[in-house]
C-alpha atoms as a PDB file:
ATOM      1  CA  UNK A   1      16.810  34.833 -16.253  1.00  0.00           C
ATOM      2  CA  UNK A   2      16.136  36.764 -13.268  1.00  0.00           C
ATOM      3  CA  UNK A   3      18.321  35.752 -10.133  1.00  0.00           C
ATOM      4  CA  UNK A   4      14.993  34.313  -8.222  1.00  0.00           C
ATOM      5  CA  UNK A   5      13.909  32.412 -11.279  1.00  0.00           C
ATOM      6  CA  UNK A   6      17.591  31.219 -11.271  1.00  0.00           C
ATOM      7  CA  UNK A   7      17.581  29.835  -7.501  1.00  0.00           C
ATOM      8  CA  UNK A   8      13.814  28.516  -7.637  1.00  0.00           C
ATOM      9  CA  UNK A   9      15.730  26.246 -10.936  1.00  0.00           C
ATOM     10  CA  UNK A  10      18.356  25.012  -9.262  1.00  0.00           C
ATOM     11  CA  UNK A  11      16.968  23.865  -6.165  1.00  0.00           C
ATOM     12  CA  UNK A  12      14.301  22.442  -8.091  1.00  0.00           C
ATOM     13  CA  UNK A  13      16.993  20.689  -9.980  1.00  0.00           C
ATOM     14  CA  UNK A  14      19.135  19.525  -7.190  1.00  0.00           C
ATOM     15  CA  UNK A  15      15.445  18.349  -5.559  1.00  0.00           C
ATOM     16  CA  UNK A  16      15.030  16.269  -8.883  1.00  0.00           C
ATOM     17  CA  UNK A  17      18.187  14.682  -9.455  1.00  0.00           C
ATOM     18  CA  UNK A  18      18.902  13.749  -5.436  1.00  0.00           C
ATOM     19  CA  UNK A  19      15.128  11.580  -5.748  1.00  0.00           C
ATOM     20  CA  UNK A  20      17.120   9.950  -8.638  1.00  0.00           C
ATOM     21  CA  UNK A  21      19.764   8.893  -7.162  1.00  0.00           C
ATOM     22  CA  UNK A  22      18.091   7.838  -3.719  1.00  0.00           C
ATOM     23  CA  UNK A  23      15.357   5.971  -5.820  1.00  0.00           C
ATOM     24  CA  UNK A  24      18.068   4.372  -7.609  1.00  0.00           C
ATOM     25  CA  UNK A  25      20.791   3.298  -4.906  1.00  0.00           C
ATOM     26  CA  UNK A  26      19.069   4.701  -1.927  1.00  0.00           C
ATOM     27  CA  UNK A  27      20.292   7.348   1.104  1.00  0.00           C
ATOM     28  CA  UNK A  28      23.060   5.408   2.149  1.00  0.00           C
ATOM     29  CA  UNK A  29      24.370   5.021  -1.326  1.00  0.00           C
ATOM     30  CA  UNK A  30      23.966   8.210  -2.572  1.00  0.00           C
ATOM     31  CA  UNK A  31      27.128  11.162  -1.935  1.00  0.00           C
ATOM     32  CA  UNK A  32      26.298  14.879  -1.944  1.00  0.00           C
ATOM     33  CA  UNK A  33      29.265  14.801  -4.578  1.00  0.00           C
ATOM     34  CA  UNK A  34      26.931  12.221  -6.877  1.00  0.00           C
ATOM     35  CA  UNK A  35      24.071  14.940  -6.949  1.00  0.00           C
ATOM     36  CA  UNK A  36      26.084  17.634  -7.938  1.00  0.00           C
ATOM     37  CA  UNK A  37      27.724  15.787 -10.795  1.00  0.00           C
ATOM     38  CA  UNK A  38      24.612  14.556 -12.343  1.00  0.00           C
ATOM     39  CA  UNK A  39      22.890  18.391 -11.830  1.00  0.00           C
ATOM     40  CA  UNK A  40      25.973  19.390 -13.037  1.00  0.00           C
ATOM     41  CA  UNK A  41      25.884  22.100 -10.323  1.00  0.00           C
ATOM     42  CA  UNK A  42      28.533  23.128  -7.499  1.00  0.00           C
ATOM     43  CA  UNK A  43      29.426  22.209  -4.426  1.00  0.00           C
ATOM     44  CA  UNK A  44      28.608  25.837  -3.464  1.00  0.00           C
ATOM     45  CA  UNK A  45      25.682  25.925  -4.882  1.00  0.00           C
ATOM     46  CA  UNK A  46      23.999  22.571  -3.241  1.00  0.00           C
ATOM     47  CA  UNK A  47      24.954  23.683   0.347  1.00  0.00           C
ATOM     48  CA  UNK A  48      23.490  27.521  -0.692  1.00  0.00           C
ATOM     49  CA  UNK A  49      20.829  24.984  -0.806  1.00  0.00           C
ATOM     50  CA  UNK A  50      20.332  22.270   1.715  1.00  0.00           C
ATOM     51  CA  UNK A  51      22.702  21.909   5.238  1.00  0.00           C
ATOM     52  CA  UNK A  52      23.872  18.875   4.270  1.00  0.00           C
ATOM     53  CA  UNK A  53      22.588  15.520   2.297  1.00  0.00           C
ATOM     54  CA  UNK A  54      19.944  14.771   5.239  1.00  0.00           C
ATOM     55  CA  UNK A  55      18.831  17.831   4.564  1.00  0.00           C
ATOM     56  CA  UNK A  56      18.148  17.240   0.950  1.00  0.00           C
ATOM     57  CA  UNK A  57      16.808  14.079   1.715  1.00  0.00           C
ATOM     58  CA  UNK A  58      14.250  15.825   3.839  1.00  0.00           C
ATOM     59  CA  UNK A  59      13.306  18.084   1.143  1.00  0.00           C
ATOM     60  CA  UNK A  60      12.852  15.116  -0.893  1.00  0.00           C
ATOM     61  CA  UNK A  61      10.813  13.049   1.248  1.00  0.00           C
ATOM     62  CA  UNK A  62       8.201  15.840   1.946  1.00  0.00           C
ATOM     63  CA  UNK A  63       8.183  16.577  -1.925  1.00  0.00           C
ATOM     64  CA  UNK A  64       6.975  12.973  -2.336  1.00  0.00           C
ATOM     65  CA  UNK A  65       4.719  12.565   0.367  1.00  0.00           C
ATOM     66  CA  UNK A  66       2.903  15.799  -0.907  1.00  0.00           C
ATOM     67  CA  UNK A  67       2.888  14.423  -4.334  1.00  0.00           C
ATOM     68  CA  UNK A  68       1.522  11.211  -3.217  1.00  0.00           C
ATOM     69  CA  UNK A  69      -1.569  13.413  -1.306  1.00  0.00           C
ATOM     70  CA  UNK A  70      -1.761  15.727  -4.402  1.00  0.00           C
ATOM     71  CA  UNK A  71      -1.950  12.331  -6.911  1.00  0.00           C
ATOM     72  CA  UNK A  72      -5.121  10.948  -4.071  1.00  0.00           C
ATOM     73  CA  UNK A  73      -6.660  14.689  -4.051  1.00  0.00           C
ATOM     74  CA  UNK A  74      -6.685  14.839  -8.046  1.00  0.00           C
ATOM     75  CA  UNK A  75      -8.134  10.688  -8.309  1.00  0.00           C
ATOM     76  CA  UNK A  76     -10.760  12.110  -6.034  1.00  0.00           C
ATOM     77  CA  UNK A  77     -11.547  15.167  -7.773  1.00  0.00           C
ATOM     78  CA  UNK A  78     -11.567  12.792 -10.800  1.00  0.00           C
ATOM     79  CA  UNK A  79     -14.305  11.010  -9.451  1.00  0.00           C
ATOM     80  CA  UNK A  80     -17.010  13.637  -8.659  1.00  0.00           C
ATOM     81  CA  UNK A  81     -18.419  12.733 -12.068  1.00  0.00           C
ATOM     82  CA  UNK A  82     -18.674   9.290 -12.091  1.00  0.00           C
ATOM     83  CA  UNK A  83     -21.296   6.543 -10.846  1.00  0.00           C
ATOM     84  CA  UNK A  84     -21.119   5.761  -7.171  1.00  0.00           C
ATOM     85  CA  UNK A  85     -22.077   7.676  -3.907  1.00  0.00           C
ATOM     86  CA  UNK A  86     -19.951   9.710  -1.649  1.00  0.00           C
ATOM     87  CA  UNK A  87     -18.902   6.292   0.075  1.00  0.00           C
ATOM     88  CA  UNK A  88     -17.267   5.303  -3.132  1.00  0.00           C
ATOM     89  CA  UNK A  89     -15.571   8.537  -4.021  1.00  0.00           C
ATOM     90  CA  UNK A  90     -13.935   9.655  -0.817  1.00  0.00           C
ATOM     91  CA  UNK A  91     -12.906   5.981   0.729  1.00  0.00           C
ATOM     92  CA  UNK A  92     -12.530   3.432  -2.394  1.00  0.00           C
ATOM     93  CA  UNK A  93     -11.121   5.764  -4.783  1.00  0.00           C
ATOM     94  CA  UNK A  94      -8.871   7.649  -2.618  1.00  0.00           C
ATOM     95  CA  UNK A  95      -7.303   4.134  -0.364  1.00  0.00           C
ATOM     96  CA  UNK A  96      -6.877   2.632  -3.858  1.00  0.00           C
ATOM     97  CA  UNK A  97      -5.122   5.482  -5.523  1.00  0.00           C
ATOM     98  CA  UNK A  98      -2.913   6.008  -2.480  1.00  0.00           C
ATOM     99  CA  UNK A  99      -1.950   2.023  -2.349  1.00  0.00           C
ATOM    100  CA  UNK A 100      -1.238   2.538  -6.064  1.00  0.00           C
ATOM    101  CA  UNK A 101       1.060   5.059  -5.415  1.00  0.00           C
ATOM    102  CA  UNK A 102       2.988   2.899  -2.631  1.00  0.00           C
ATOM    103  CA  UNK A 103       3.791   0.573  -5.918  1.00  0.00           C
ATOM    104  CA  UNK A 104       6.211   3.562  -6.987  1.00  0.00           C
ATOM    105  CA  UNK A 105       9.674   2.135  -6.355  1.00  0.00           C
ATOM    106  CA  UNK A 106      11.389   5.848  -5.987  1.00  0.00           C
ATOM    107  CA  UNK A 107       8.019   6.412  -2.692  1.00  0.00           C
ATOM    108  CA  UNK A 108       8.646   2.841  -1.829  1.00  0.00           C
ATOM    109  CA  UNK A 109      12.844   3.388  -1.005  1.00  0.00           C
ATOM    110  CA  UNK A 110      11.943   6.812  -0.018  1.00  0.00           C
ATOM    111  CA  UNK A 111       9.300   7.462   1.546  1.00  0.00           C
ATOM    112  CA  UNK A 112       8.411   4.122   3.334  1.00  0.00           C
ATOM    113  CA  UNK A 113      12.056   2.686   3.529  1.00  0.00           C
ATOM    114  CA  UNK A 114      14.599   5.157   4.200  1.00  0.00           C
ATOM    115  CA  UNK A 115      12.936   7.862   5.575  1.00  0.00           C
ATOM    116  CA  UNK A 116      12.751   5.950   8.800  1.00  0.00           C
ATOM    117  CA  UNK A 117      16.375   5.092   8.969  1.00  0.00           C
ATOM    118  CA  UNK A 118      17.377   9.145   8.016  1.00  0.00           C
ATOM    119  CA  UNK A 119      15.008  11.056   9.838  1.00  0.00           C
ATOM    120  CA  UNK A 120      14.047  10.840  13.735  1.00  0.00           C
ATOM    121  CA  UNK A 121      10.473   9.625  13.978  1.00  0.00           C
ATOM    122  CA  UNK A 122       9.020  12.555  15.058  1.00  0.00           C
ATOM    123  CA  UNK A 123      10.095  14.805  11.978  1.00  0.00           C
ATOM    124  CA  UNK A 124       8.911  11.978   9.701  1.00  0.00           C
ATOM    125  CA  UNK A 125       5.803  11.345  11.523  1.00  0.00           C
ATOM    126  CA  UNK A 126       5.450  15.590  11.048  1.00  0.00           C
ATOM    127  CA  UNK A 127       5.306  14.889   7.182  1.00  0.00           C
ATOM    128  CA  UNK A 128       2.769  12.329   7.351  1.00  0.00           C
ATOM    129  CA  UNK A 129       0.944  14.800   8.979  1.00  0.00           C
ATOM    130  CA  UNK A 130       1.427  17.598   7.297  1.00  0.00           C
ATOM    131  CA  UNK A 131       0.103  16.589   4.372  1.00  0.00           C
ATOM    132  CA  UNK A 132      -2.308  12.872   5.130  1.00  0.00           C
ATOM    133  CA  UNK A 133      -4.335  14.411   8.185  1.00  0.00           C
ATOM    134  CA  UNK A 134      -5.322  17.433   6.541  1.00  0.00           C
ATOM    135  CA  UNK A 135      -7.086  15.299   3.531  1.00  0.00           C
ATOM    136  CA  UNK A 136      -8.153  12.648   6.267  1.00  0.00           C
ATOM    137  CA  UNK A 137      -9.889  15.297   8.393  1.00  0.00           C
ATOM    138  CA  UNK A 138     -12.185  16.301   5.312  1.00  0.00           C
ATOM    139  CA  UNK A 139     -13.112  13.418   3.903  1.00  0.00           C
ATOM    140  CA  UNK A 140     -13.742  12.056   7.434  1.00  0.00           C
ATOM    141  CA  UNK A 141     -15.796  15.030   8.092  1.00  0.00           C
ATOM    142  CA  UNK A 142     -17.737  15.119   4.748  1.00  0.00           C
ATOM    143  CA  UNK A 143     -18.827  11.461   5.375  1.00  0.00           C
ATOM    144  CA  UNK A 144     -20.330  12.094   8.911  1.00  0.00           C
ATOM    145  CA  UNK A 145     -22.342  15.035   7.560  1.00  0.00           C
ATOM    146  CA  UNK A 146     -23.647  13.287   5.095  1.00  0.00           C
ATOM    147  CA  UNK A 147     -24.902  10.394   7.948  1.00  0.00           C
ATOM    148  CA  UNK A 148     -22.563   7.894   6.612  1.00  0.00           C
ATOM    149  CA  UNK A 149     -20.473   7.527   9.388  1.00  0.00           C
ATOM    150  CA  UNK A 150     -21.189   7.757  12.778  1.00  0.00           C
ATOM    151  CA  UNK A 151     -20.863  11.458  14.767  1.00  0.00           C
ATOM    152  CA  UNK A 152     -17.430  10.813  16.678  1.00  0.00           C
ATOM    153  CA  UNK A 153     -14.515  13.061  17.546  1.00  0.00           C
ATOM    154  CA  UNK A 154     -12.869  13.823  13.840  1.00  0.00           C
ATOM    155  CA  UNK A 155      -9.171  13.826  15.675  1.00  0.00           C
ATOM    156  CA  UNK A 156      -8.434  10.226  16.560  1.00  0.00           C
ATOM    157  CA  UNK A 157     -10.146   8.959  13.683  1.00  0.00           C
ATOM    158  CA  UNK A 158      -8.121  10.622  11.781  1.00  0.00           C
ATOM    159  CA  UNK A 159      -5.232   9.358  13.525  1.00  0.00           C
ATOM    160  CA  UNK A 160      -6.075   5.688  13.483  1.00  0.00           C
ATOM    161  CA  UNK A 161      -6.770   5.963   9.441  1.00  0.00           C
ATOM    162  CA  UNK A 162      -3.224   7.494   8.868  1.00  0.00           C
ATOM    163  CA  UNK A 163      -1.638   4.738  11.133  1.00  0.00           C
ATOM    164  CA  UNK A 164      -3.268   2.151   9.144  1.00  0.00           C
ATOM    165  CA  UNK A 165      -2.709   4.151   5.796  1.00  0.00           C
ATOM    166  CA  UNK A 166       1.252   3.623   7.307  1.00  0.00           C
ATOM    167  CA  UNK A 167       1.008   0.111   8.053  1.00  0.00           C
ATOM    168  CA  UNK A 168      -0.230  -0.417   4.605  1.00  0.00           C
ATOM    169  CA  UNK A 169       1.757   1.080   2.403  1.00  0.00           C
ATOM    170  CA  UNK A 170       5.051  -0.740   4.705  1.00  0.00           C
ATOM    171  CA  UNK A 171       3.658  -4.208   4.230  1.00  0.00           C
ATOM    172  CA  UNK A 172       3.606  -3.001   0.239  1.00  0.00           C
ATOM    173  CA  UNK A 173       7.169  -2.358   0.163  1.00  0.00           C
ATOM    174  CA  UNK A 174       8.459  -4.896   1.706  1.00  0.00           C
ATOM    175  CA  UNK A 175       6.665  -7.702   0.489  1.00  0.00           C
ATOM    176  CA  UNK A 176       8.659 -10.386  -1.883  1.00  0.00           C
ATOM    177  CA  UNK A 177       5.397 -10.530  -4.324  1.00  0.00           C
ATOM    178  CA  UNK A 178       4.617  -6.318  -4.740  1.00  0.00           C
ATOM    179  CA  UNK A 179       1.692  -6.670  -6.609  1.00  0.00           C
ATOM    180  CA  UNK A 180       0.105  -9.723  -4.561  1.00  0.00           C
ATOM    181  CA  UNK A 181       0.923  -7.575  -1.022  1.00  0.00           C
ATOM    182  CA  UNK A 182      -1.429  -4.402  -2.805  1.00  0.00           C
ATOM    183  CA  UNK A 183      -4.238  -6.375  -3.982  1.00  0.00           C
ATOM    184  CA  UNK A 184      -4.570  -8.244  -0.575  1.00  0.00           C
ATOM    185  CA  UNK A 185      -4.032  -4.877   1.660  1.00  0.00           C
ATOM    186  CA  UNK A 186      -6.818  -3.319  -0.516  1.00  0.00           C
ATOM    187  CA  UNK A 187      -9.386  -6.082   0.293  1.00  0.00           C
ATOM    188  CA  UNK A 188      -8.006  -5.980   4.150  1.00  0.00           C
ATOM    189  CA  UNK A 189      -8.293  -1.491   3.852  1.00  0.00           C
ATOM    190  CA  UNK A 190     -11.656  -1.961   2.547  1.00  0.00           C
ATOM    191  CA  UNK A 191     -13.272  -3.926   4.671  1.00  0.00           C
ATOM    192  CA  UNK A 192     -11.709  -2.006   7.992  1.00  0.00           C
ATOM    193  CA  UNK A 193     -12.906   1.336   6.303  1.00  0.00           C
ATOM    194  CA  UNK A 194     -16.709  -0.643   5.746  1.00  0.00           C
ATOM    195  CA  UNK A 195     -16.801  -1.443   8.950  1.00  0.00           C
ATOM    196  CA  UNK A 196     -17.068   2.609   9.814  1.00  0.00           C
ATOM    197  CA  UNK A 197     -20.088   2.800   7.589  1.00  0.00           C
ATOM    198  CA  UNK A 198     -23.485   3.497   9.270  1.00  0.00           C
ATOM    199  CA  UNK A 199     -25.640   1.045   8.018  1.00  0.00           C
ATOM    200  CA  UNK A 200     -29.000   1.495   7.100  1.00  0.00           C
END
């Protein structure tokens, strides 16, 4: 194996087995010394790595949040061939397979539990960023050309979607009754998101 090959599989690894563990027992509970056992790595070879375990945890979160926007993206692409108009593809399908998603337990501790505690707000408001507003600004901007929302600046839009998209997926995880908590935020999500729709 080629010494590239060999570095791309143990960060990978270390990635892997540190969303384990802080799925399992979260941040707080988890030791740097924990990750290497169960990678059955070194030391040496997690800080070659990562600065320290925040630093992993980092890594972690963003690989989750852009799995979470890649699993929405692919439900979406799913859907091009099915009944239903652009309304249905690009606001029902995608807010019901990202509330799906915030039923994960490992995205629940995470993503929408730890992550605040870990990282400042800024740096985990960068994530949600990163990787929600990108998919927000298309769809948002797909739907207006095709008349079915109103022209109106993309930006803050955007913005207000993602902070609701937030809100959502908090009152999911930390809810007593899970499943209850993502059937009623759906209903609540869909009938915010109808209210954008021109009507004809």
């Amino acid at each position: 194996m080629k010494k590239a090959e060999q570095y791309e599989l143990t960060r990978k690894t270390l990635l892997r087995v540190a969303r384990e563990l802080f799925a399992e027992r979260g941040y707080a509970n988890t030791t740097t010394q924990e990750i290497v056992e169960r990678a059955r790595g070194t030391r040496g070879s997690l800080y070659y790595h990562f600065r320290d375990k925040t630093d992993i945890f980092r890594a972690v979160f963003e690989d989750i949040s852009l799995n979470v926007v890649t699993q929405v993206a692919s439900a979406v692409q799913a859907a091009q061939g099915e009944q239903g108009d652009l309304w249905d593809r690009l606001v029902r399908v995608s807010t019901d397979a990202y509330l799906d998603a915030c039923l994960d337990p490992a995205f629940q501790r995470i993503a929408l539990l730890d992550a605040a505690s870990v990282l400042d707000w800024k740096e985990k408001n960068a994530v949600d960023e990163k990787y929600g507003l990108g998919f927000l600004r298309g769809a948002l901007q797909e739907l207006m050309d095709a008349g079915l929302i109103a022209p109106q600046a993309l930006e803050p839009l955007a913005y207000l979607i993602l902070g609701a998209g937030r809100e959502a997926s908090l009152y999911i995880a930390r809810a007593d009754d899970i499943p209850a908590a993502r059937k009623e935020m759906g209903a609540s999500l869909e009938r915010l998101l109808d209210g954008l729709r021109v009507k004809n």
